[in-house]
C-alpha atoms as a PDB file:
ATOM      1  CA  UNK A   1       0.000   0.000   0.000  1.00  0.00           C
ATOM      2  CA  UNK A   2       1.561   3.272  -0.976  1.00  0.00           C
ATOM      3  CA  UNK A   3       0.850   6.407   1.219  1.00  0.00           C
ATOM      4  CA  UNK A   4      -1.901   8.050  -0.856  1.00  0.00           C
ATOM      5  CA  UNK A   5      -3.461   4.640  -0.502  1.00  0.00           C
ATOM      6  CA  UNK A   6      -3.100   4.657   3.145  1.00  0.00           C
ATOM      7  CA  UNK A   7      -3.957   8.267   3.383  1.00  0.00           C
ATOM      8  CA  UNK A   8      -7.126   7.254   1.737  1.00  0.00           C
ATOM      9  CA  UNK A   9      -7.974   4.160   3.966  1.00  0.00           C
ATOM     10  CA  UNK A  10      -7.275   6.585   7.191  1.00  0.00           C
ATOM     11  CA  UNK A  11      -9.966   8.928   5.823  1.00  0.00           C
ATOM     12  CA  UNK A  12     -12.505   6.263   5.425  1.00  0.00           C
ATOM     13  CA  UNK A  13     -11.950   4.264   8.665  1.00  0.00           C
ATOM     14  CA  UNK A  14     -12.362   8.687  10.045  1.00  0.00           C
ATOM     15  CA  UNK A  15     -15.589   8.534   7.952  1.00  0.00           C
ATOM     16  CA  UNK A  16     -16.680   5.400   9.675  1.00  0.00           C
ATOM     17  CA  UNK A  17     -16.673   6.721  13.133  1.00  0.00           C
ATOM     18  CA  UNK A  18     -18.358   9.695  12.030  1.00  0.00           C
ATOM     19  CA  UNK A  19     -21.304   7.841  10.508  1.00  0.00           C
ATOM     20  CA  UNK A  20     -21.121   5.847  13.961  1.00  0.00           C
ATOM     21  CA  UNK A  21     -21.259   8.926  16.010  1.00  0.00           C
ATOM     22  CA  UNK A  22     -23.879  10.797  13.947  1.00  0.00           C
ATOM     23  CA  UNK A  23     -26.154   7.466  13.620  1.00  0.00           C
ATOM     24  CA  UNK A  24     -25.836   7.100  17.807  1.00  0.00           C
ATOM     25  CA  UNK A  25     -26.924  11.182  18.099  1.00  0.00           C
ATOM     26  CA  UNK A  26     -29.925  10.374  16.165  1.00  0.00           C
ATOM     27  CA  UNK A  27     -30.899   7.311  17.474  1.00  0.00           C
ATOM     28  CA  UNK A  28     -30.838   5.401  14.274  1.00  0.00           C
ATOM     29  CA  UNK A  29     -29.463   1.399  15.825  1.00  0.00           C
ATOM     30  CA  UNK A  30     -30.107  -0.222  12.678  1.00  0.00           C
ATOM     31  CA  UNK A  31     -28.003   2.618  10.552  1.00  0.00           C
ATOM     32  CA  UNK A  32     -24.911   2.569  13.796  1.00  0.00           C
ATOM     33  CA  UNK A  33     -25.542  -1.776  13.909  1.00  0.00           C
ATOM     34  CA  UNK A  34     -25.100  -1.770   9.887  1.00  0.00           C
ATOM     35  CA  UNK A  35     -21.369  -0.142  10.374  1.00  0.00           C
ATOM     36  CA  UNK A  36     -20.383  -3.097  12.266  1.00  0.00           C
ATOM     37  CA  UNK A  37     -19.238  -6.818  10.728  1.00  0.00           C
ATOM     38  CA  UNK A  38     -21.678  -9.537  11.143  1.00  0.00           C
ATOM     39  CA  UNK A  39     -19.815 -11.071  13.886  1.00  0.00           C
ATOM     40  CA  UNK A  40     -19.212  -7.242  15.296  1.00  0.00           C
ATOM     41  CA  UNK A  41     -18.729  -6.881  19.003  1.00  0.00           C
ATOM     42  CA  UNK A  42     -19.024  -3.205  21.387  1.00  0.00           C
ATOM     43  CA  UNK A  43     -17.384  -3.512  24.868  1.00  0.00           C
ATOM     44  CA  UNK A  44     -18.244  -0.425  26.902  1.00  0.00           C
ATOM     45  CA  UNK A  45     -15.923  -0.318  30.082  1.00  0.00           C
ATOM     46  CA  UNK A  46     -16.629   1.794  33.572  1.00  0.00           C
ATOM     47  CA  UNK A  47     -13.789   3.860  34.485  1.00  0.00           C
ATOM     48  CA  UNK A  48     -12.194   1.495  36.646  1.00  0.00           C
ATOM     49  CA  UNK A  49     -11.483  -0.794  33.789  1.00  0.00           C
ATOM     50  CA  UNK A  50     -14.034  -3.467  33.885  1.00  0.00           C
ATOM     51  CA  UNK A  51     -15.983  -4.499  31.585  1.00  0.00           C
ATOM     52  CA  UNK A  52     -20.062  -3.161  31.518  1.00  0.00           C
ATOM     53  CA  UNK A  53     -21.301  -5.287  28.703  1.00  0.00           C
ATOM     54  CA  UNK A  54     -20.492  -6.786  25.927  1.00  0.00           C
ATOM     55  CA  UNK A  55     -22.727  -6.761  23.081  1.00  0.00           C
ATOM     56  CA  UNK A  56     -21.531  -9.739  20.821  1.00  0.00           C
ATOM     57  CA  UNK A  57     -23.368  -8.634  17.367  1.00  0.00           C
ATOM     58  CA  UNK A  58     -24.914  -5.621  15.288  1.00  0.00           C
ATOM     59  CA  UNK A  59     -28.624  -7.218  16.075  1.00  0.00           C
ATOM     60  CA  UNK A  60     -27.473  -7.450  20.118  1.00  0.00           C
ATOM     61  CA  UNK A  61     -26.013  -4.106  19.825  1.00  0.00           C
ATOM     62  CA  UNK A  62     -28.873  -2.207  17.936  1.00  0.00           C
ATOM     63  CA  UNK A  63     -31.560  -4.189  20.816  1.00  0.00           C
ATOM     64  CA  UNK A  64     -29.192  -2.959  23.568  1.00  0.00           C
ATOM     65  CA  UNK A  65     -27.979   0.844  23.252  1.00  0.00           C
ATOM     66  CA  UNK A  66     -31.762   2.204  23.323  1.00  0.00           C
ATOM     67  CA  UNK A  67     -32.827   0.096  25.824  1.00  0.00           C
ATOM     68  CA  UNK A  68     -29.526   1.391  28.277  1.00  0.00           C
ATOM     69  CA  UNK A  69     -30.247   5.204  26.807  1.00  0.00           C
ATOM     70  CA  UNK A  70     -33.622   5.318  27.586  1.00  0.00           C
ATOM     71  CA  UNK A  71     -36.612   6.722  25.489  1.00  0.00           C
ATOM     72  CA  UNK A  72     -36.800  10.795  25.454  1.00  0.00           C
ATOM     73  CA  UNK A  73     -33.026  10.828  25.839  1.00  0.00           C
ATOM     74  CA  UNK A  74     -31.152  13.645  24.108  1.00  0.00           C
ATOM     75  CA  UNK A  75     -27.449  12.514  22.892  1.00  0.00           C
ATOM     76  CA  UNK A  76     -24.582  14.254  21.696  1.00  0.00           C
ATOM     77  CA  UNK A  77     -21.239  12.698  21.150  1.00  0.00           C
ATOM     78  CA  UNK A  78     -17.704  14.217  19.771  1.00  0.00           C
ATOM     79  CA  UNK A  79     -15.024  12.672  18.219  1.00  0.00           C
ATOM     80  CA  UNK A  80     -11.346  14.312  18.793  1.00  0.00           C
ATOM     81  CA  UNK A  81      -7.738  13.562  18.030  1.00  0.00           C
ATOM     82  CA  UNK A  82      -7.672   9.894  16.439  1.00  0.00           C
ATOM     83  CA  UNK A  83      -4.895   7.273  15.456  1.00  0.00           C
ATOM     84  CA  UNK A  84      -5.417   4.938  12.991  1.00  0.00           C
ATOM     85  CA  UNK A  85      -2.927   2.265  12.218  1.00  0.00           C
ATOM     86  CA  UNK A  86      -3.625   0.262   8.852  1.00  0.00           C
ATOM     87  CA  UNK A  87      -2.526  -3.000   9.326  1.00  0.00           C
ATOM     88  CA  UNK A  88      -3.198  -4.404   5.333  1.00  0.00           C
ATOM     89  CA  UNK A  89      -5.489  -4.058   2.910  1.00  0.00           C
ATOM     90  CA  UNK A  90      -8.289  -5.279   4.917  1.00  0.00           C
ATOM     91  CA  UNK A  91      -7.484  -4.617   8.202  1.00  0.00           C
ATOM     92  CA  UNK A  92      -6.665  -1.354  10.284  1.00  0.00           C
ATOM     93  CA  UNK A  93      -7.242  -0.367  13.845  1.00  0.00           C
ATOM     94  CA  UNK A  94      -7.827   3.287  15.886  1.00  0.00           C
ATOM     95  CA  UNK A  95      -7.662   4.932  19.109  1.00  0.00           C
ATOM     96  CA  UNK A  96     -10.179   8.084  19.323  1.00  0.00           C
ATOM     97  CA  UNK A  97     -10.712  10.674  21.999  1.00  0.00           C
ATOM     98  CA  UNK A  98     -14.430  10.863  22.254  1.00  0.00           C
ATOM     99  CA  UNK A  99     -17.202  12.520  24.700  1.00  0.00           C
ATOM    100  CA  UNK A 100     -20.679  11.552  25.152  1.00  0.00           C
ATOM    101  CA  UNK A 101     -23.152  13.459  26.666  1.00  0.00           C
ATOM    102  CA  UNK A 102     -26.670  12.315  27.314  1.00  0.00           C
ATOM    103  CA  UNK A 103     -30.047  13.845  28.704  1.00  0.00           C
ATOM    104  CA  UNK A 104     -33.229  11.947  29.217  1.00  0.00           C
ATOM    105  CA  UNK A 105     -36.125  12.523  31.269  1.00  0.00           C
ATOM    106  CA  UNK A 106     -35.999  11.421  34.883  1.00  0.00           C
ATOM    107  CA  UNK A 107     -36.592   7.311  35.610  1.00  0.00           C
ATOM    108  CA  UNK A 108     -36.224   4.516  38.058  1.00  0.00           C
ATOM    109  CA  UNK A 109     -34.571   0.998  37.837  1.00  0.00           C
ATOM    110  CA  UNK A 110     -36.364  -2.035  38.673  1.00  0.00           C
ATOM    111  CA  UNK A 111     -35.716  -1.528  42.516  1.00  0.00           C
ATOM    112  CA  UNK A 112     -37.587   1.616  41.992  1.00  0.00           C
ATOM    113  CA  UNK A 113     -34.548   4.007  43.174  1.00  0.00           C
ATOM    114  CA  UNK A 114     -34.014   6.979  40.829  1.00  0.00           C
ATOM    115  CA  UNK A 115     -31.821   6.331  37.538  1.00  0.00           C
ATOM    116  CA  UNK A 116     -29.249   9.357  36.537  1.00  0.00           C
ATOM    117  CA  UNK A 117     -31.032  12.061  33.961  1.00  0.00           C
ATOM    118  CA  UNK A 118     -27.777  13.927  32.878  1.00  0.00           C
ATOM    119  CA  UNK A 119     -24.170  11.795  31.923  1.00  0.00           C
ATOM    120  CA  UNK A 120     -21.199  13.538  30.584  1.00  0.00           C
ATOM    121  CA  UNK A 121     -18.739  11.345  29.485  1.00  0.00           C
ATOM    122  CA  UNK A 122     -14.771  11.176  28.418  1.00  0.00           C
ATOM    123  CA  UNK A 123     -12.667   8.291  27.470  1.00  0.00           C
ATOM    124  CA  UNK A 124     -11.245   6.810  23.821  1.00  0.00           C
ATOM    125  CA  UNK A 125     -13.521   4.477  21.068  1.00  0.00           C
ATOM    126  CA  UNK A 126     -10.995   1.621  20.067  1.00  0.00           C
ATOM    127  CA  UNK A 127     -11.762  -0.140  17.092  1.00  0.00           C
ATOM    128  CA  UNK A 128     -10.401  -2.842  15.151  1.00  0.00           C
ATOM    129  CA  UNK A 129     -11.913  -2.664  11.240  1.00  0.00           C
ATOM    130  CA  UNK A 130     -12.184  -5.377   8.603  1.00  0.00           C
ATOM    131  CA  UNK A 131     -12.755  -4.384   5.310  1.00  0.00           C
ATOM    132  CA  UNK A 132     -15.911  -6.196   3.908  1.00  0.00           C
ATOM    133  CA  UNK A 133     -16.660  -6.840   0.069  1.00  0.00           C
ATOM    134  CA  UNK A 134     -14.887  -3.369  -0.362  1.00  0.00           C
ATOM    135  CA  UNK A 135     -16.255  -1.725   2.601  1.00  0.00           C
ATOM    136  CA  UNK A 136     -14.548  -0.855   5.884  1.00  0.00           C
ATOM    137  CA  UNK A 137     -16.653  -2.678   8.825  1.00  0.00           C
ATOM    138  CA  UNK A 138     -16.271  -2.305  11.888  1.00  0.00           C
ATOM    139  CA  UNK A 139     -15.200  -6.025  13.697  1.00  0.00           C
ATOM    140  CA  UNK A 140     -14.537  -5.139  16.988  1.00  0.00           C
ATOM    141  CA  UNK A 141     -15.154  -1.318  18.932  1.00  0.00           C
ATOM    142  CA  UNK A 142     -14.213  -1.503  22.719  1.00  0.00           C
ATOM    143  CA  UNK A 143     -14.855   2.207  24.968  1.00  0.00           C
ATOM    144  CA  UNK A 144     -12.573   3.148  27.686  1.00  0.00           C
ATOM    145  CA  UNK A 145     -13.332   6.116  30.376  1.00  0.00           C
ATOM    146  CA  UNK A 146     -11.250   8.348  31.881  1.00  0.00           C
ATOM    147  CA  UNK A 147     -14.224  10.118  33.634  1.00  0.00           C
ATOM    148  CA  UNK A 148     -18.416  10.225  34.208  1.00  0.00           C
ATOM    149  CA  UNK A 149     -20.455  12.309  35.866  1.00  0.00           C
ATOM    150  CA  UNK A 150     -23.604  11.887  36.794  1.00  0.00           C
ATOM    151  CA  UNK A 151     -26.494  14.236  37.667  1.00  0.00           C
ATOM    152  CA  UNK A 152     -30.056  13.047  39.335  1.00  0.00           C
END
């Protein structure tokens, strides 16, 4: 791969994420599940490290994210600084600086004790692409925090 090649890959795995983040802001699963492989996986961690769930494909992933956000929820995510390593043809992988904010109307949990209304996020989206009948997938996206706070 020569470097206007990889300079082109880099911009489409950017693109990627962007459709990702824009799809998640609107709300649209089954547009943010269709950028993921078949076999696609999303591991959000807490802030301590460990692991809060791992979604283990696009359908699991597109049931799961609206059911955690919550109807009425208002989201907003940014993407920042980014490094993308392109492994082959067909295979590249990214660290990006993200924040997440999200807004939804008050709720409780099953215990009936108050659920938080107001999250602001920070932490890094790490995915691992696969390039797909000519289209950059992505296999594997795994979200580290450096911070969270919460407002009731």
């Amino acid at each position: 791969m020569n470097a206007t090649e990889r300079l082109s890959t880099i911009e489409e795995l950017r693109r990627v994420m962007a459709r990702y983040v824009y799809a998640a802001d609107h709300q649209n699963w089954s547009e943010l599940a269709s950028l993921f492989t078949e076999d696609g996986t999303f591991t959000p961690h807490n802030v301590d490290g460990t692991v809060l769930r791992t979604m283990g494909s696009p359908a699991e992933i597109a049931a799961t994210i609206p059911v955690s956000v919550g109807p009425g929820a208002v989201l907003v995510h940014h993407l920042f600084s980014d490094e993308i390593d392109v492994e082959s043809d067909t295979s590249a992988r990214g660290v990006w600086a993200m924040e997440d904010l999200i807004k939804r109307p008050a709720r409780t949990d099953a215990d009936g004790r108050p659920e938080f209304t107001e999250m602001h996020g920070y932490g890094h989206y790490r995915p691992r692409f696969t390039k797909v009948d000519g289209t950059w997938k992505i296999a594997e996206l795994v979200l580290t925090r450096v911070r969270v706070d919460f407002a009731h």
